[in-house]
PDB file of N, CA and C in Angstrom:
ATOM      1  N   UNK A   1       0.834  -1.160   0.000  1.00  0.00           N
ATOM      2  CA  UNK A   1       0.000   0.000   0.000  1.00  0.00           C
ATOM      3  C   UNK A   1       0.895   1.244   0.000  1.00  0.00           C
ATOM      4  N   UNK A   2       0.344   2.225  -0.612  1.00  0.00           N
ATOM      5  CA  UNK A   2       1.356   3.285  -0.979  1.00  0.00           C
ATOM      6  C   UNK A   2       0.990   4.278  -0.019  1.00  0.00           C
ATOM      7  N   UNK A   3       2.049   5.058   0.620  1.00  0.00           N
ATOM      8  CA  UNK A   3       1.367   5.870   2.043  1.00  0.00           C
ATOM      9  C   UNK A   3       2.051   7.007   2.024  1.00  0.00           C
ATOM     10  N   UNK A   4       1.610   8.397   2.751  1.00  0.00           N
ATOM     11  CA  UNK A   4       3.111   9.251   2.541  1.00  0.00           C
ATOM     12  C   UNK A   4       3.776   9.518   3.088  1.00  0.00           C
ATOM     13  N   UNK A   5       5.037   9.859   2.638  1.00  0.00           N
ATOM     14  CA  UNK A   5       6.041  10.144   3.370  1.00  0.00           C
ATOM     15  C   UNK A   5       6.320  10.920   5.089  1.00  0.00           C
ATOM     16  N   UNK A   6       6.704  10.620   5.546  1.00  0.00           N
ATOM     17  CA  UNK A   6       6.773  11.312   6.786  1.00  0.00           C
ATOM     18  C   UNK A   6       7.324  12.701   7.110  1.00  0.00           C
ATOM     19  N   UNK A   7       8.454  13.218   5.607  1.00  0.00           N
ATOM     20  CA  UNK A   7       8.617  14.291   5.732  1.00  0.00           C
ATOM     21  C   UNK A   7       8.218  14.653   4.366  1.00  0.00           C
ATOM     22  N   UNK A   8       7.567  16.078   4.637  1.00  0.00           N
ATOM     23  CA  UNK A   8       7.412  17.102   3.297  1.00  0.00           C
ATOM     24  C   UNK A   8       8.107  17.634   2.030  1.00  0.00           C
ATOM     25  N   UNK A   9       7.653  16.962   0.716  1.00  0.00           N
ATOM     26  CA  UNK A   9       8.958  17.544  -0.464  1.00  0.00           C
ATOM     27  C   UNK A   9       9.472  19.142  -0.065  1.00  0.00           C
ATOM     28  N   UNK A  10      10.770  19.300  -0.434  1.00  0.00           N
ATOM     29  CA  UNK A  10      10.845  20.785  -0.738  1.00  0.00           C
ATOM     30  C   UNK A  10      10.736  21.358  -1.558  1.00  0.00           C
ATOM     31  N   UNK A  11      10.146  22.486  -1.485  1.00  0.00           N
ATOM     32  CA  UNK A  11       9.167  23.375  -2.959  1.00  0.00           C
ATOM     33  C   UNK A  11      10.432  24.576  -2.904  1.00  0.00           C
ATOM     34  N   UNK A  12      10.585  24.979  -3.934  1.00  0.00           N
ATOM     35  CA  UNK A  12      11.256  26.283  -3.929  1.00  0.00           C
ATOM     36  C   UNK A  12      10.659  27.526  -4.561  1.00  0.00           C
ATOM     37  N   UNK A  13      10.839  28.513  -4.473  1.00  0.00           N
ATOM     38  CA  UNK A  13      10.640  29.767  -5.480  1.00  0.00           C
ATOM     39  C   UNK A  13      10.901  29.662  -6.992  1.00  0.00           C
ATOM     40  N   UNK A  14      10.767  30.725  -7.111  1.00  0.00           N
ATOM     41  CA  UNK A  14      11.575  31.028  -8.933  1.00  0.00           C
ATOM     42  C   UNK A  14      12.770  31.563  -8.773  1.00  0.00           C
ATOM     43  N   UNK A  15      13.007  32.065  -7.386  1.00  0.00           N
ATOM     44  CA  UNK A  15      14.854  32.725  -7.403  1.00  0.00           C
ATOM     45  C   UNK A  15      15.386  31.357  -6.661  1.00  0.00           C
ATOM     46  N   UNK A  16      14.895  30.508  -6.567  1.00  0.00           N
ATOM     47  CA  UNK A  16      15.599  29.340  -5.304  1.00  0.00           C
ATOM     48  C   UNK A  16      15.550  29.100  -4.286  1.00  0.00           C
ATOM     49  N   UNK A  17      14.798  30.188  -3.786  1.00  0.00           N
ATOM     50  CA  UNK A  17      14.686  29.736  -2.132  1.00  0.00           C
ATOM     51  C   UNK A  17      13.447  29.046  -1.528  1.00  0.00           C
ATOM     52  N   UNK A  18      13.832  28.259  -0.315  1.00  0.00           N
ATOM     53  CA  UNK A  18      12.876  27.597   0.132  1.00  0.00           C
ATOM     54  C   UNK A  18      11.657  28.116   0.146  1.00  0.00           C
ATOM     55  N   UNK A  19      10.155  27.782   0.336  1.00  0.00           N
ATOM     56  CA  UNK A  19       9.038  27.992   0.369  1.00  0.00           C
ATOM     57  C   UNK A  19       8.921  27.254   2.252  1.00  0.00           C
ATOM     58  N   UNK A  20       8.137  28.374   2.639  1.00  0.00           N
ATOM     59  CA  UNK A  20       7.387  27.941   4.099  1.00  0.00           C
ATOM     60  C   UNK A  20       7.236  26.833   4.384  1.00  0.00           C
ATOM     61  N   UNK A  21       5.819  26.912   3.464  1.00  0.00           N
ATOM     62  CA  UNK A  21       4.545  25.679   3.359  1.00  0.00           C
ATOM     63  C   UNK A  21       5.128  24.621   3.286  1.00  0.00           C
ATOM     64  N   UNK A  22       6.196  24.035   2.607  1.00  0.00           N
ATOM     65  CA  UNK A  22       6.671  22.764   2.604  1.00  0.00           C
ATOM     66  C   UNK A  22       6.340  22.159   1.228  1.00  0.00           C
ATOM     67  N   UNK A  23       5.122  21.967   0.609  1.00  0.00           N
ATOM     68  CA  UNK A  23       4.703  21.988  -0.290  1.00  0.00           C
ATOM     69  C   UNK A  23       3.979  22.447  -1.376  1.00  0.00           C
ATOM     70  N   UNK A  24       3.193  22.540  -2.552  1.00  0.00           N
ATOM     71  CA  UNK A  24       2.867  24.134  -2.866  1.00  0.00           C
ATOM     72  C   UNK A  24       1.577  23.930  -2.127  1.00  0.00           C
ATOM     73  N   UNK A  25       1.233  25.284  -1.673  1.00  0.00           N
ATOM     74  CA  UNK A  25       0.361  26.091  -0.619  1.00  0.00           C
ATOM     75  C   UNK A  25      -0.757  25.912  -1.636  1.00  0.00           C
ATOM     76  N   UNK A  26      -1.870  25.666  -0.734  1.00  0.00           N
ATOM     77  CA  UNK A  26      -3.198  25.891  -1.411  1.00  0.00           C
ATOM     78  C   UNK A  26      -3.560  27.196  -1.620  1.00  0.00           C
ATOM     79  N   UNK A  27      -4.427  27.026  -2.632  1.00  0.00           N
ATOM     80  CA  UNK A  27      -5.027  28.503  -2.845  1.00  0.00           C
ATOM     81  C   UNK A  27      -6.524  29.029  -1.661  1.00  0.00           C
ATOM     82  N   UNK A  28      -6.876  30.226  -1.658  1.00  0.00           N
ATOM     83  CA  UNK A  28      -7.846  30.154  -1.167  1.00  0.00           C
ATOM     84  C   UNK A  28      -9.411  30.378  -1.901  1.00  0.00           C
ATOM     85  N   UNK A  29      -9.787  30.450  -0.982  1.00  0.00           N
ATOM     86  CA  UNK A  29     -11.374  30.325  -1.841  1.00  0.00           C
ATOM     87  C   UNK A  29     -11.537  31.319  -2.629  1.00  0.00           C
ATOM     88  N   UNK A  30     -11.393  32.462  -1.963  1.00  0.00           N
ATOM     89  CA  UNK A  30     -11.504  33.693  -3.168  1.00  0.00           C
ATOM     90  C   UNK A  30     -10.739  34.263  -3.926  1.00  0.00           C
ATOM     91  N   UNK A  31      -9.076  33.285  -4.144  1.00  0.00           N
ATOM     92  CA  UNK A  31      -8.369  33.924  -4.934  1.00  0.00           C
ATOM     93  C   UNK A  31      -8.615  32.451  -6.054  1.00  0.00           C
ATOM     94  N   UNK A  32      -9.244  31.587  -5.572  1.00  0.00           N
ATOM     95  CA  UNK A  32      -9.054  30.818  -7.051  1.00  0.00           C
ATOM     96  C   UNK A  32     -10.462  30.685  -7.717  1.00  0.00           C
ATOM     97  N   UNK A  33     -11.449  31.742  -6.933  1.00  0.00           N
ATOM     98  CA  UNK A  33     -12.550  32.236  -7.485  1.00  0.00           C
ATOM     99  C   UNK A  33     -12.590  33.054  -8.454  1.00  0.00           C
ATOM    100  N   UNK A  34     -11.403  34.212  -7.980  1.00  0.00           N
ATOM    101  CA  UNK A  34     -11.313  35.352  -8.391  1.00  0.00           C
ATOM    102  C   UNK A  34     -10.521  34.579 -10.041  1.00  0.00           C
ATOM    103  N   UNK A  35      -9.153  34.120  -9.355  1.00  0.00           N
ATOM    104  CA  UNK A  35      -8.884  33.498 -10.768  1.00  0.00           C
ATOM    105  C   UNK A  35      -9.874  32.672 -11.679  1.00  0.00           C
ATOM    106  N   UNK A  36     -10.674  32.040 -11.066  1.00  0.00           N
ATOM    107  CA  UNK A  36     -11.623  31.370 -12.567  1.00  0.00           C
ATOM    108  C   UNK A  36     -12.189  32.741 -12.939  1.00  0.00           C
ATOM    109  N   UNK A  37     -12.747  33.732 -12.484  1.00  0.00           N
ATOM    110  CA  UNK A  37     -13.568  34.865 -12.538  1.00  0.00           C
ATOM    111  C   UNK A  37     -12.989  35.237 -14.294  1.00  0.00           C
ATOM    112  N   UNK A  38     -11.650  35.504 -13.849  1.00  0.00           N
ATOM    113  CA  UNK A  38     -10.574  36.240 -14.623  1.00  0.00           C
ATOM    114  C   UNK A  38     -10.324  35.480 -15.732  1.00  0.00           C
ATOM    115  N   UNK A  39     -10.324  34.097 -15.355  1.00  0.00           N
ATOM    116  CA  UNK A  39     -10.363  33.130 -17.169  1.00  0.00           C
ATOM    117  C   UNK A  39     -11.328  32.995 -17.753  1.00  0.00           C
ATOM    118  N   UNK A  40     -12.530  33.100 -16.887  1.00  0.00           N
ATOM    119  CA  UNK A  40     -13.806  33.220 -17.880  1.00  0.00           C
ATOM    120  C   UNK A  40     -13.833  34.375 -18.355  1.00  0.00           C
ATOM    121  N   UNK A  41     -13.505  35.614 -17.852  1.00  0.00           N
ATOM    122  CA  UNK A  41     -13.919  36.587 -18.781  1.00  0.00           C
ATOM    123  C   UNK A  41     -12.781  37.377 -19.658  1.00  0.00           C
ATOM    124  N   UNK A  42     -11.437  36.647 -19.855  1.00  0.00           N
ATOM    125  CA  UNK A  42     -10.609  36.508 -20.796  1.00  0.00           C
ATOM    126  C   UNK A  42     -11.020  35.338 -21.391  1.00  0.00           C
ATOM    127  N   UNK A  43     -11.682  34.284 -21.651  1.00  0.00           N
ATOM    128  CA  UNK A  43     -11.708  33.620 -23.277  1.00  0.00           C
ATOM    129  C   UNK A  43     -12.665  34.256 -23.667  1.00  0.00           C
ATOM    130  N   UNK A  44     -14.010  34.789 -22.554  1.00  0.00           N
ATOM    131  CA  UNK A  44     -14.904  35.771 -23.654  1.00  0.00           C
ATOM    132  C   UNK A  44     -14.772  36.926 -24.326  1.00  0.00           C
ATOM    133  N   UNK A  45     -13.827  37.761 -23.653  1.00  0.00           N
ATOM    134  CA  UNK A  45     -14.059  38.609 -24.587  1.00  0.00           C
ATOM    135  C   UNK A  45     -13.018  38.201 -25.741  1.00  0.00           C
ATOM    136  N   UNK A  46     -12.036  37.044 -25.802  1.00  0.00           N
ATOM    137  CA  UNK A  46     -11.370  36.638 -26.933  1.00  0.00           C
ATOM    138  C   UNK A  46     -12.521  36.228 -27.587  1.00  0.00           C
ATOM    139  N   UNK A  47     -13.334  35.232 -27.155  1.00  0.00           N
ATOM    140  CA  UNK A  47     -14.472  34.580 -28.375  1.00  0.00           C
ATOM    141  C   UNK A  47     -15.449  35.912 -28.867  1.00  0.00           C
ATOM    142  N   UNK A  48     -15.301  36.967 -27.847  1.00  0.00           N
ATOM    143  CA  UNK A  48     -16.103  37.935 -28.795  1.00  0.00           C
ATOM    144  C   UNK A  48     -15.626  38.716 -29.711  1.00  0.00           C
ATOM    145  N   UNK A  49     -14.545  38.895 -29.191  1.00  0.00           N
ATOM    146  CA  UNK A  49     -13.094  39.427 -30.192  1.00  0.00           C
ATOM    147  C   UNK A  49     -13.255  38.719 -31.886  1.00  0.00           C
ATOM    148  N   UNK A  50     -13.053  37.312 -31.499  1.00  0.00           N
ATOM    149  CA  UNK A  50     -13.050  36.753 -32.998  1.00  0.00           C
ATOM    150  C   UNK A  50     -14.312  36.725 -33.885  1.00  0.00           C
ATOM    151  N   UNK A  51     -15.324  36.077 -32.698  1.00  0.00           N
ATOM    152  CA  UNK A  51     -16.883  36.408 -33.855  1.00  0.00           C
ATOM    153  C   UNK A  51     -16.783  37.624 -34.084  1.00  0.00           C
ATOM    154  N   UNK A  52     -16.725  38.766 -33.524  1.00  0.00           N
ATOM    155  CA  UNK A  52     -16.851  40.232 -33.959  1.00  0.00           C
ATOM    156  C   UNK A  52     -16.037  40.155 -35.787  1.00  0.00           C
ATOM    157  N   UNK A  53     -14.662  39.380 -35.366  1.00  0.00           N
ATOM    158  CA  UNK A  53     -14.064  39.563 -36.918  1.00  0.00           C
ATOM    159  C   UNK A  53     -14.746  38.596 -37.995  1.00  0.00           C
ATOM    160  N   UNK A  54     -15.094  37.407 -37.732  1.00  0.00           N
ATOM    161  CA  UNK A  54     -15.712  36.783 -38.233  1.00  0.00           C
ATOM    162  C   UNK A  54     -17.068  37.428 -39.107  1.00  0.00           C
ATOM    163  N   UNK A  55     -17.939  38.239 -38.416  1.00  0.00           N
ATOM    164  CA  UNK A  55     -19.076  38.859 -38.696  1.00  0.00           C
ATOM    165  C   UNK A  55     -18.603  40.126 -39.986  1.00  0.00           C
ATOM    166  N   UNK A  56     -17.356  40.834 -39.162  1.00  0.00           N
ATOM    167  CA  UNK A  56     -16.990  42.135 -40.687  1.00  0.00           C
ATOM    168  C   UNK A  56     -16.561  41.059 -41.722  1.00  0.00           C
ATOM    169  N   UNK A  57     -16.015  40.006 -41.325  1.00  0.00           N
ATOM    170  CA  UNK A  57     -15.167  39.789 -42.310  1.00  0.00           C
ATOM    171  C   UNK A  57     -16.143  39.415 -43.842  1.00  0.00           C
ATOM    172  N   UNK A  58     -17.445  39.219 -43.515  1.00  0.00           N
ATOM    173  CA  UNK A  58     -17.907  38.850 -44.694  1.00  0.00           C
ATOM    174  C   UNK A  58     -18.925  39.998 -45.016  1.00  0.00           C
ATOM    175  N   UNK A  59     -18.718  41.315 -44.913  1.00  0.00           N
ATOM    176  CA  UNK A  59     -19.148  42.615 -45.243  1.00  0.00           C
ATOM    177  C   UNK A  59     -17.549  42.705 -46.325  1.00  0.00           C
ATOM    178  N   UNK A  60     -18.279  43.262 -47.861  1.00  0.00           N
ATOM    179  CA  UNK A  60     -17.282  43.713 -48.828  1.00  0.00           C
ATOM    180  C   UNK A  60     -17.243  45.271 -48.582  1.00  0.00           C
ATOM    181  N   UNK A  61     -16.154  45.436 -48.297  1.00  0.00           N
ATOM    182  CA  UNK A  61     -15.233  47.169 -48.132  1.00  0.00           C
ATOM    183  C   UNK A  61     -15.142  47.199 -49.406  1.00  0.00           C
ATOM    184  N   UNK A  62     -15.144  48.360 -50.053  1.00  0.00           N
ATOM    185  CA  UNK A  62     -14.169  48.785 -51.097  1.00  0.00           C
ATOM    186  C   UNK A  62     -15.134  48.097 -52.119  1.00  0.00           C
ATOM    187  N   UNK A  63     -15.406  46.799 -52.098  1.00  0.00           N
ATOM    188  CA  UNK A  63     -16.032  46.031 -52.910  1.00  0.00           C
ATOM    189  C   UNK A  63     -17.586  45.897 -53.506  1.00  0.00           C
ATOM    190  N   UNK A  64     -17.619  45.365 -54.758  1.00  0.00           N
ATOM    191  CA  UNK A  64     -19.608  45.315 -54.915  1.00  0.00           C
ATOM    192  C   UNK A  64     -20.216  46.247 -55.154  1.00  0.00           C
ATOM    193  N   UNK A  65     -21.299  46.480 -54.835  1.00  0.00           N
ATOM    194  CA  UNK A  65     -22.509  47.601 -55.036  1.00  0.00           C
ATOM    195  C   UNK A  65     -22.260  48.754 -54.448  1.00  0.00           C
ATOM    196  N   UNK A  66     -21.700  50.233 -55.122  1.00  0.00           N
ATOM    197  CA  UNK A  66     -21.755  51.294 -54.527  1.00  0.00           C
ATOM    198  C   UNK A  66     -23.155  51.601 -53.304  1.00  0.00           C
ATOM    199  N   UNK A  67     -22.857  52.265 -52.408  1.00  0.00           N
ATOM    200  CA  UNK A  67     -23.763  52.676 -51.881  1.00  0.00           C
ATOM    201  C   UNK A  67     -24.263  54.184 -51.816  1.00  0.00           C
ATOM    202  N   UNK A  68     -25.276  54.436 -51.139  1.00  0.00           N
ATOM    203  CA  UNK A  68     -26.267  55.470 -51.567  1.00  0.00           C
ATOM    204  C   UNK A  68     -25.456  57.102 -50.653  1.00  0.00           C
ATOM    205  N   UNK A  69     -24.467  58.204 -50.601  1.00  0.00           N
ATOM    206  CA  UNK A  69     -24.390  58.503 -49.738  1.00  0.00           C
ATOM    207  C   UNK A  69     -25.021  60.193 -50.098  1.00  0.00           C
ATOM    208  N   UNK A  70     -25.028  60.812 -49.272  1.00  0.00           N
ATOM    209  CA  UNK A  70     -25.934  62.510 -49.221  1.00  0.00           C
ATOM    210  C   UNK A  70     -25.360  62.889 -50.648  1.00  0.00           C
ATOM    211  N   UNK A  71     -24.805  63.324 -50.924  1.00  0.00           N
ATOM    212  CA  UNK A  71     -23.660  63.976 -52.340  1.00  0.00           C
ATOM    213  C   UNK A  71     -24.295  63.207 -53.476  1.00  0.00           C
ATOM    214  N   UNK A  72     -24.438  61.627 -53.741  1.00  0.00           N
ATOM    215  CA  UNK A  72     -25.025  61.076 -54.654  1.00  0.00           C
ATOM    216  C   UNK A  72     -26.822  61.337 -55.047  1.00  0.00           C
ATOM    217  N   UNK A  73     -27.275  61.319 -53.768  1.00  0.00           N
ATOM    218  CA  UNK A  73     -28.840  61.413 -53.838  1.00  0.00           C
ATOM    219  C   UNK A  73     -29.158  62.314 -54.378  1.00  0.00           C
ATOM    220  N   UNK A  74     -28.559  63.353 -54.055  1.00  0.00           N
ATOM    221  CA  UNK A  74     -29.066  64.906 -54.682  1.00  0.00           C
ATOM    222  C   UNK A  74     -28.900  64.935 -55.870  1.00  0.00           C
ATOM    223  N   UNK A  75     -29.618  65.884 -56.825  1.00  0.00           N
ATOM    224  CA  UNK A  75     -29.388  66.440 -57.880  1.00  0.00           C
ATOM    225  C   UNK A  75     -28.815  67.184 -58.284  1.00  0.00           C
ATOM    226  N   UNK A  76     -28.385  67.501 -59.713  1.00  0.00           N
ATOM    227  CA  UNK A  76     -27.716  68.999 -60.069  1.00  0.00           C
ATOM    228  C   UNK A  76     -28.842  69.696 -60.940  1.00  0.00           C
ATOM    229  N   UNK A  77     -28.847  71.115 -60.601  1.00  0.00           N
ATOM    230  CA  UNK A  77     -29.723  71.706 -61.524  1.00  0.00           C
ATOM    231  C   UNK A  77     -28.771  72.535 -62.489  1.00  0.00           C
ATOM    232  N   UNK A  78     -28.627  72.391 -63.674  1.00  0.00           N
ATOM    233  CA  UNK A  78     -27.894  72.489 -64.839  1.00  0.00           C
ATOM    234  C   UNK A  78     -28.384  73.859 -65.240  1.00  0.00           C
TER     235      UNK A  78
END
């Protein structure tokens, strides 16, 4: 049966030095709330980001059927 160890791995930093906790530290409730908070509303506004381009992208600029603007509608009286 596999059981654990009696003493704690050592965790280190990113510069090398020991960590407290012994192992990595749990998060707490409202910071890994806060973090899902923060990934849900970074892929949305990426997924709204892209449908948004998705949607112009099939409007022709420049292209196709002139359109109607003030200067054209009017007339000239000769």
């Amino acid at each position: 049966m596999n059981e654990r160890p009696e003493t704690t791995p050592t965790v280190f930093d990113p510069y090398g030095e020991t960590l407290a906790c012994g192992s990595a530290c749990p998060l707490e409730a409202g910071e890994s709330r806060a973090r899902r908070a923060a990934i849900v509303l970074f892929w949305s506004l990426a997924l709204l980001l892209v449908a948004g381009r998705v949607y112009v992208a099939g409007e022709p600029f420049g292209q196709g059927t002139p359109r109607l603007t003030a200067s054209a509608a009017t007339t000239t009286i000769r």
